[in-house]
Protein backbone atom coordinates (compact mmCIF):
# COMPACT_ATOMS: atom_id res chain seq x y z
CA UNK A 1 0.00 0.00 0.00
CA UNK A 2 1.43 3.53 -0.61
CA UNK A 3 2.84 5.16 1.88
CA UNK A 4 0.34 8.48 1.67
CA UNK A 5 -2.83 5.98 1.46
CA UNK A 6 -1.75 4.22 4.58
CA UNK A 7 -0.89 7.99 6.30
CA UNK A 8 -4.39 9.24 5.33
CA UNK A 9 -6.17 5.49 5.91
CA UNK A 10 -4.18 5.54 9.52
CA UNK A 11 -5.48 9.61 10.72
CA UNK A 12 -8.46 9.55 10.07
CA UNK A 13 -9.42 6.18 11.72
CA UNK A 14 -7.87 7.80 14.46
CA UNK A 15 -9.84 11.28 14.40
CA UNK A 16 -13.05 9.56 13.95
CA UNK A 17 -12.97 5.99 16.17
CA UNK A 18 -13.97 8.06 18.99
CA UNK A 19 -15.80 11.02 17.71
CA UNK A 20 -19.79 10.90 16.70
CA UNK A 21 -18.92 10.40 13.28
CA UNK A 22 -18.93 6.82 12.28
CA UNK A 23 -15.12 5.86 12.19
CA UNK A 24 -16.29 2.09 10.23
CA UNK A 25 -18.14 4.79 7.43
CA UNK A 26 -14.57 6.53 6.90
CA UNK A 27 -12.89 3.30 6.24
CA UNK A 28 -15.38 2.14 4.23
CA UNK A 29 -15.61 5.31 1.93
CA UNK A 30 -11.85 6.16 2.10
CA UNK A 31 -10.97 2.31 1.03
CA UNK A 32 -13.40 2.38 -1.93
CA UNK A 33 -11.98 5.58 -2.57
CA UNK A 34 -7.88 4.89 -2.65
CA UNK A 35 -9.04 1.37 -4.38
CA UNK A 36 -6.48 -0.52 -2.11
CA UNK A 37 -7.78 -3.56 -0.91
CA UNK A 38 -4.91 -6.23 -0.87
CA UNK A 39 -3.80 -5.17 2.95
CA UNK A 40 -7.00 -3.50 3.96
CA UNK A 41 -8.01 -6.00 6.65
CA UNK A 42 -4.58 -5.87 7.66
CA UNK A 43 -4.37 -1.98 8.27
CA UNK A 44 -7.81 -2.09 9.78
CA UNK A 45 -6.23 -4.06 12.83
CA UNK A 46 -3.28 -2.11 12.87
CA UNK A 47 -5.68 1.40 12.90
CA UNK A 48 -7.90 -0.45 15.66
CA UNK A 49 -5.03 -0.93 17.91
CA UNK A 50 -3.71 2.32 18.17
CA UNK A 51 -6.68 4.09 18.37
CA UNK A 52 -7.83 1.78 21.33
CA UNK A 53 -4.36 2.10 23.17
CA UNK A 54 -5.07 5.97 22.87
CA UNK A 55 -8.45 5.48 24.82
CA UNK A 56 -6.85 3.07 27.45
CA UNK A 57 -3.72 6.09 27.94
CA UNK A 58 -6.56 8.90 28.50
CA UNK A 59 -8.73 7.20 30.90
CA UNK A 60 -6.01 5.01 32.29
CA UNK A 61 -7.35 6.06 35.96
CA UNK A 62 -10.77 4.86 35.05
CA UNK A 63 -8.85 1.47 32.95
CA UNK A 64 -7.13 0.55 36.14
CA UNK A 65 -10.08 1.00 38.48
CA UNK A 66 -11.55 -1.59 35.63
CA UNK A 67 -8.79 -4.34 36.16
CA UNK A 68 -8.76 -3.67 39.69
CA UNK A 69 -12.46 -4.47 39.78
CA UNK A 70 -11.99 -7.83 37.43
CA UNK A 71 -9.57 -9.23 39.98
CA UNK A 72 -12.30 -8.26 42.53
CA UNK A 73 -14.71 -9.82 40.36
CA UNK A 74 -12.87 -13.44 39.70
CA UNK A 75 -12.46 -13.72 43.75
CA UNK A 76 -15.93 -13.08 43.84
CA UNK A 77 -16.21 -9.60 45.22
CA UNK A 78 -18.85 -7.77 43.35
CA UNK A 79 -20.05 -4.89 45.61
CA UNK A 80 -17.07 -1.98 45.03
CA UNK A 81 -17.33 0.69 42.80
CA UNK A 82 -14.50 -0.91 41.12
CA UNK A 83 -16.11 -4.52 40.57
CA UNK A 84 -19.77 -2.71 39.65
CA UNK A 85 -17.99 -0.88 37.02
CA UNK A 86 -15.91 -3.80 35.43
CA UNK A 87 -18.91 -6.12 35.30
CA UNK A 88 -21.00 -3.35 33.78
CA UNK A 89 -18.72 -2.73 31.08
CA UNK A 90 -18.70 -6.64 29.96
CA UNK A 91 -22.56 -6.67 30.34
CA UNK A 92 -22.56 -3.53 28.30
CA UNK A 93 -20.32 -5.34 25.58
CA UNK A 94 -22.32 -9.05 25.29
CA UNK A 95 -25.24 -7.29 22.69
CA UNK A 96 -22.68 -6.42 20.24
CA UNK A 97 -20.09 -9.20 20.25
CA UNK A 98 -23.26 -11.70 19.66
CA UNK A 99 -24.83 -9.51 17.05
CA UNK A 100 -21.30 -9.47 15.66
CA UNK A 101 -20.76 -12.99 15.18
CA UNK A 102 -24.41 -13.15 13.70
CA UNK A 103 -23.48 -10.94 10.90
CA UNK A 104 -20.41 -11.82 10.39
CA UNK A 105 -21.92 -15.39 10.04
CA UNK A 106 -24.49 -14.90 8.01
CA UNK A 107 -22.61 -12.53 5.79
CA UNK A 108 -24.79 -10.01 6.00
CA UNK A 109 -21.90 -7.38 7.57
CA UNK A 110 -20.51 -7.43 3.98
CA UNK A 111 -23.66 -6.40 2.80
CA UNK A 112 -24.18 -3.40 5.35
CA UNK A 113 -21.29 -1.81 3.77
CA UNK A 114 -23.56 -0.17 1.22
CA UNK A 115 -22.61 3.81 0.51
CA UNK A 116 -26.77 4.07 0.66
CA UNK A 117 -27.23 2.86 3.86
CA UNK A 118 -23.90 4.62 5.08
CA UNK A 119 -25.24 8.13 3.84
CA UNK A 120 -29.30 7.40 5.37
CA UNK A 121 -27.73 6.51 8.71
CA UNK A 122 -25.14 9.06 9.15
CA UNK A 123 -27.94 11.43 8.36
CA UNK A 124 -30.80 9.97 10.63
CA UNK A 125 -28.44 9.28 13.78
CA UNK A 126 -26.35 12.48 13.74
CA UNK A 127 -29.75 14.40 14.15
CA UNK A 128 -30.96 11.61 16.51
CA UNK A 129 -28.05 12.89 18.38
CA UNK A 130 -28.68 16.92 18.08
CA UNK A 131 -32.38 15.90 18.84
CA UNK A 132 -30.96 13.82 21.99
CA UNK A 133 -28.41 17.02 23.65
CA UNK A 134 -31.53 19.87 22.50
CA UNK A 135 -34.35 17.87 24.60
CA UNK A 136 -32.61 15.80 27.33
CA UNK A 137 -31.33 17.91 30.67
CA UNK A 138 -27.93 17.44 31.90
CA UNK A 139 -28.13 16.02 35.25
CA UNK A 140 -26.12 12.92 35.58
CA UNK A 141 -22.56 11.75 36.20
CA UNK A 142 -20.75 8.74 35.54
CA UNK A 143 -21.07 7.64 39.40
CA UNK A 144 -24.92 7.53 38.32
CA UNK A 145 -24.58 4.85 35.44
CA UNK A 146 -27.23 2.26 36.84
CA UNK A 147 -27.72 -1.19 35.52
CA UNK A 148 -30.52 -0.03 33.21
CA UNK A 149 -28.05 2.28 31.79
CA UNK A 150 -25.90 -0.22 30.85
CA UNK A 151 -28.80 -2.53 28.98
CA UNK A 152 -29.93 0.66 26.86
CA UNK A 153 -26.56 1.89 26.18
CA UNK A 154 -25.78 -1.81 25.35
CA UNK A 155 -28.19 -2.62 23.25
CA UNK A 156 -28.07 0.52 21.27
CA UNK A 157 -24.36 0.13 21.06
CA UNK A 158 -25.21 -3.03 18.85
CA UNK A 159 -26.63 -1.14 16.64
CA UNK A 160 -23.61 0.47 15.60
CA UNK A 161 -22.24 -2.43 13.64
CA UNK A 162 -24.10 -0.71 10.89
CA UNK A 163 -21.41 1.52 9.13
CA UNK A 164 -22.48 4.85 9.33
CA UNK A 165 -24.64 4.39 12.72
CA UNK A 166 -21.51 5.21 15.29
CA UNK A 167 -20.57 3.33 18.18
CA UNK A 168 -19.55 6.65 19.50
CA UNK A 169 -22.57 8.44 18.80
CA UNK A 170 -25.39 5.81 19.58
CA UNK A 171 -24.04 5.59 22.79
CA UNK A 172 -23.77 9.11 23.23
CA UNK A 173 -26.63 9.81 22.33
CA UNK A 174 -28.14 7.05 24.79
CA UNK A 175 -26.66 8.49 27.41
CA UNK A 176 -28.04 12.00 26.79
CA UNK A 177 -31.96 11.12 26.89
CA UNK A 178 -30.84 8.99 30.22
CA UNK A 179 -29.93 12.63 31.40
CA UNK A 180 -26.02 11.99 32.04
CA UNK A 181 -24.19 15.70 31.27
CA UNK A 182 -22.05 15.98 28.08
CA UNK A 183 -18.28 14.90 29.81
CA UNK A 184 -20.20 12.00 31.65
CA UNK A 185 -21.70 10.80 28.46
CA UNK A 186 -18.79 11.03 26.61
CA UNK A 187 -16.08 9.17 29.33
CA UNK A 188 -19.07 6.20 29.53
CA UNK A 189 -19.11 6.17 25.76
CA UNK A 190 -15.25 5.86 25.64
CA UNK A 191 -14.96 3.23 28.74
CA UNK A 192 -17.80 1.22 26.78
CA UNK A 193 -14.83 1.39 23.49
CA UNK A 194 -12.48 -0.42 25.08
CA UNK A 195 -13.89 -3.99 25.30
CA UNK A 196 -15.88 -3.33 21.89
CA UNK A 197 -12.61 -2.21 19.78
CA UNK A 198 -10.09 -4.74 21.68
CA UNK A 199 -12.49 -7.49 20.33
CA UNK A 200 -12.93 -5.93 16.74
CA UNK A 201 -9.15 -5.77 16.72
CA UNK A 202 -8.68 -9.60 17.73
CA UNK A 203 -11.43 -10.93 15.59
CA UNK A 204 -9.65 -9.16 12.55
CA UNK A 205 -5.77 -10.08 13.75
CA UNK A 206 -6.93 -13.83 13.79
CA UNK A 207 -8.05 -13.48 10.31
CA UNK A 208 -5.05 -11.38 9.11
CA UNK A 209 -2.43 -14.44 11.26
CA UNK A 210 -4.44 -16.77 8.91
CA UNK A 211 -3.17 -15.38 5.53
CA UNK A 212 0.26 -14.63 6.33
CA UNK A 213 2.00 -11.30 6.60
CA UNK A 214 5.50 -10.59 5.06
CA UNK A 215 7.88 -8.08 6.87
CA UNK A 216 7.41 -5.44 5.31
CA UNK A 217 3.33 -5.21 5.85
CA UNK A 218 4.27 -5.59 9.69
CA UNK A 219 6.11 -2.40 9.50
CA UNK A 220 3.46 -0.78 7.41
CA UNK A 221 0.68 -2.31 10.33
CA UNK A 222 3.42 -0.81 13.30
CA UNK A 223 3.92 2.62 11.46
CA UNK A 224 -0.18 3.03 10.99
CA UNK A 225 -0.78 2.05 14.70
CA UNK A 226 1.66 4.95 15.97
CA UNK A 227 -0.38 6.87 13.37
CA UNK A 228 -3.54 6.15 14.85
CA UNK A 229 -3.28 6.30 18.32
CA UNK A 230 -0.98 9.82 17.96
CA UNK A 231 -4.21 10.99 15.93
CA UNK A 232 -7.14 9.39 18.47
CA UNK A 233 -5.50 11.11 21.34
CA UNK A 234 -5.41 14.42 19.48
CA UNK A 235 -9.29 13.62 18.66
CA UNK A 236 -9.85 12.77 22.11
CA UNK A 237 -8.15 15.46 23.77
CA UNK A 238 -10.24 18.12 21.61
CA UNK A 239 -13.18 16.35 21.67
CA UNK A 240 -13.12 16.75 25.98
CA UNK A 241 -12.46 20.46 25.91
CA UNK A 242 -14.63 21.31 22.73
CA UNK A 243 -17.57 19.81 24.88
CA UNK A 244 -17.02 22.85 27.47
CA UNK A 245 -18.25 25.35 24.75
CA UNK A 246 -20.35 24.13 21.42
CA UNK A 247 -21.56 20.49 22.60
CA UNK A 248 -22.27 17.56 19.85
CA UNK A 249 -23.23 20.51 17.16
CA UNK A 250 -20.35 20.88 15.14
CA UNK A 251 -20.63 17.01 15.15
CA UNK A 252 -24.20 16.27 13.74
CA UNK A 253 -23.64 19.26 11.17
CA UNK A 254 -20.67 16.99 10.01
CA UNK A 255 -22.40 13.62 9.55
CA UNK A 256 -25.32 15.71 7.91
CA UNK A 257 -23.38 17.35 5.07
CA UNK A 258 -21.64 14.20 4.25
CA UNK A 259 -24.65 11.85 4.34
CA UNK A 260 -26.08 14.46 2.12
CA UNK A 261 -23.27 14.85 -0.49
CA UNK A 262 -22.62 10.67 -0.28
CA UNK A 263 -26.35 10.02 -1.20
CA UNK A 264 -26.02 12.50 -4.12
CA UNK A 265 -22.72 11.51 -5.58
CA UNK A 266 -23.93 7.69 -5.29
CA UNK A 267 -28.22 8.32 -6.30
């Protein structure tokens, strides 16, 4: 793969894994548009790992209370913080990783990866999500997220193995009509990535063991994970203090022009 199509491939997974803008939709678009396709699934791992390492480095306090609460967990301690947390995250995580292996069984995640259905759903949930931060009030913190939190945002987050949906911004948005403030909905949101992205990685990296990778694609797969997790935490580290002023806005006004201009250019 050339070196400026891995680059560009590598940033913006980066910027958008994160952000309310579909991250799976960018790949999609930007793979059909460089017409590389020999080490896609390859990069795609490489892009998932550094953007996930990113997450784990910016909420590392609220990653180790996580582990902290697993070992509490396996001995059976399950009434800290620290253990409620942990075992809400992999409760939060069981919709998608069986909705995942449906697809991906049935084939039918091939066929979600339509430009059609990328442009209808980056249009419908980005307002879904203005709709969500206009109407819901901000009263909530993430010492509030209750188990029935954790089914809704769970089940919605599901729903964002659609391309163009958003992992991001489903749960975001979730977490905005259950009343949580902007920050809390966005940290609960980027704890819930973790689990979800670590798996997408692995599921992929078995796949990409199976075919065989030379030397030189594991340099290429390195030099696009430094890529991507130098560019998440840049994404990140905006997103957080571009909350304090504008909110999701600047966001939904993004997915909306470019659902707009994709169903054009492809109706």
């Amino acid at each position: 793969m050339p070196l400026l199509t891995l680059c560009l491939l590598a940033i913006v997974q980066g910027l958008t894994e994160f952000l309310p803008v579909s991250s799976s939709a960018h790949l999609i678009l930007l793979h059909e548009w460089s017409g590389q396709t020999a080490d896609a699934l390859a990069l795609d791992v490489a892009v998932h790992v550094g953007s996930v390492l990113a997450v784990i480095l910016y909420l590392r306090a609220e990653v180790g209370r996580v582990m902290r609460g697993l070992g509490q967990a396996v001995r059976g301690q399950t009434e800290g913080a620290d253990a409620r947390l942990a075992l809400y995250l992999v409760l939060a995580t069981i919709p998608t990783l069986i909705v995942g292996v449906i697809l991906a069984a049935t084939g039918l995640i091939d066929r979600l990866r339509d430009p059609v259905i990328i442009g209808i759903t980056m249009i419908v949930f980005g307002l879904w999500l203005w709709w969500a931060h206009r109407t819901a009030p901000e009263e909530r913190g993430v010492e509030d997220w209750r188990l029935r939190d954790v089914v809704r945002m769970g089940l919605w987050q599901a729903v964002a193995l659609i391309p163009g949906v958003s992992r991001s911004g489903i749960t975001m948005t979730t977490a905005r009509l259950l009343r949580f403030e902007r920050h809390a909905a966005a940290r609960l949101s980027l704890l819930m990535s973790i689990p979800v992205t670590l798996a997408t990685g692995g599921y992929l990296g078995i796949k990409v063991v199976k075919e065989g990778m030379t030397a030189a694609q594991w340099t290429q797969i390195g030099f696009a994970a430094l890529l991507a997790l130098i560019s998440a935490w840049v994404a990140l580290v905006l997103m957080m203090r571009f909350l304090n002023r504008v909110s999701f806005t600047p966001y939904v006004i993004y997915r909306v022009v470019l659902g707009i201009v994709l169903l054009a250019v492809v109706l």
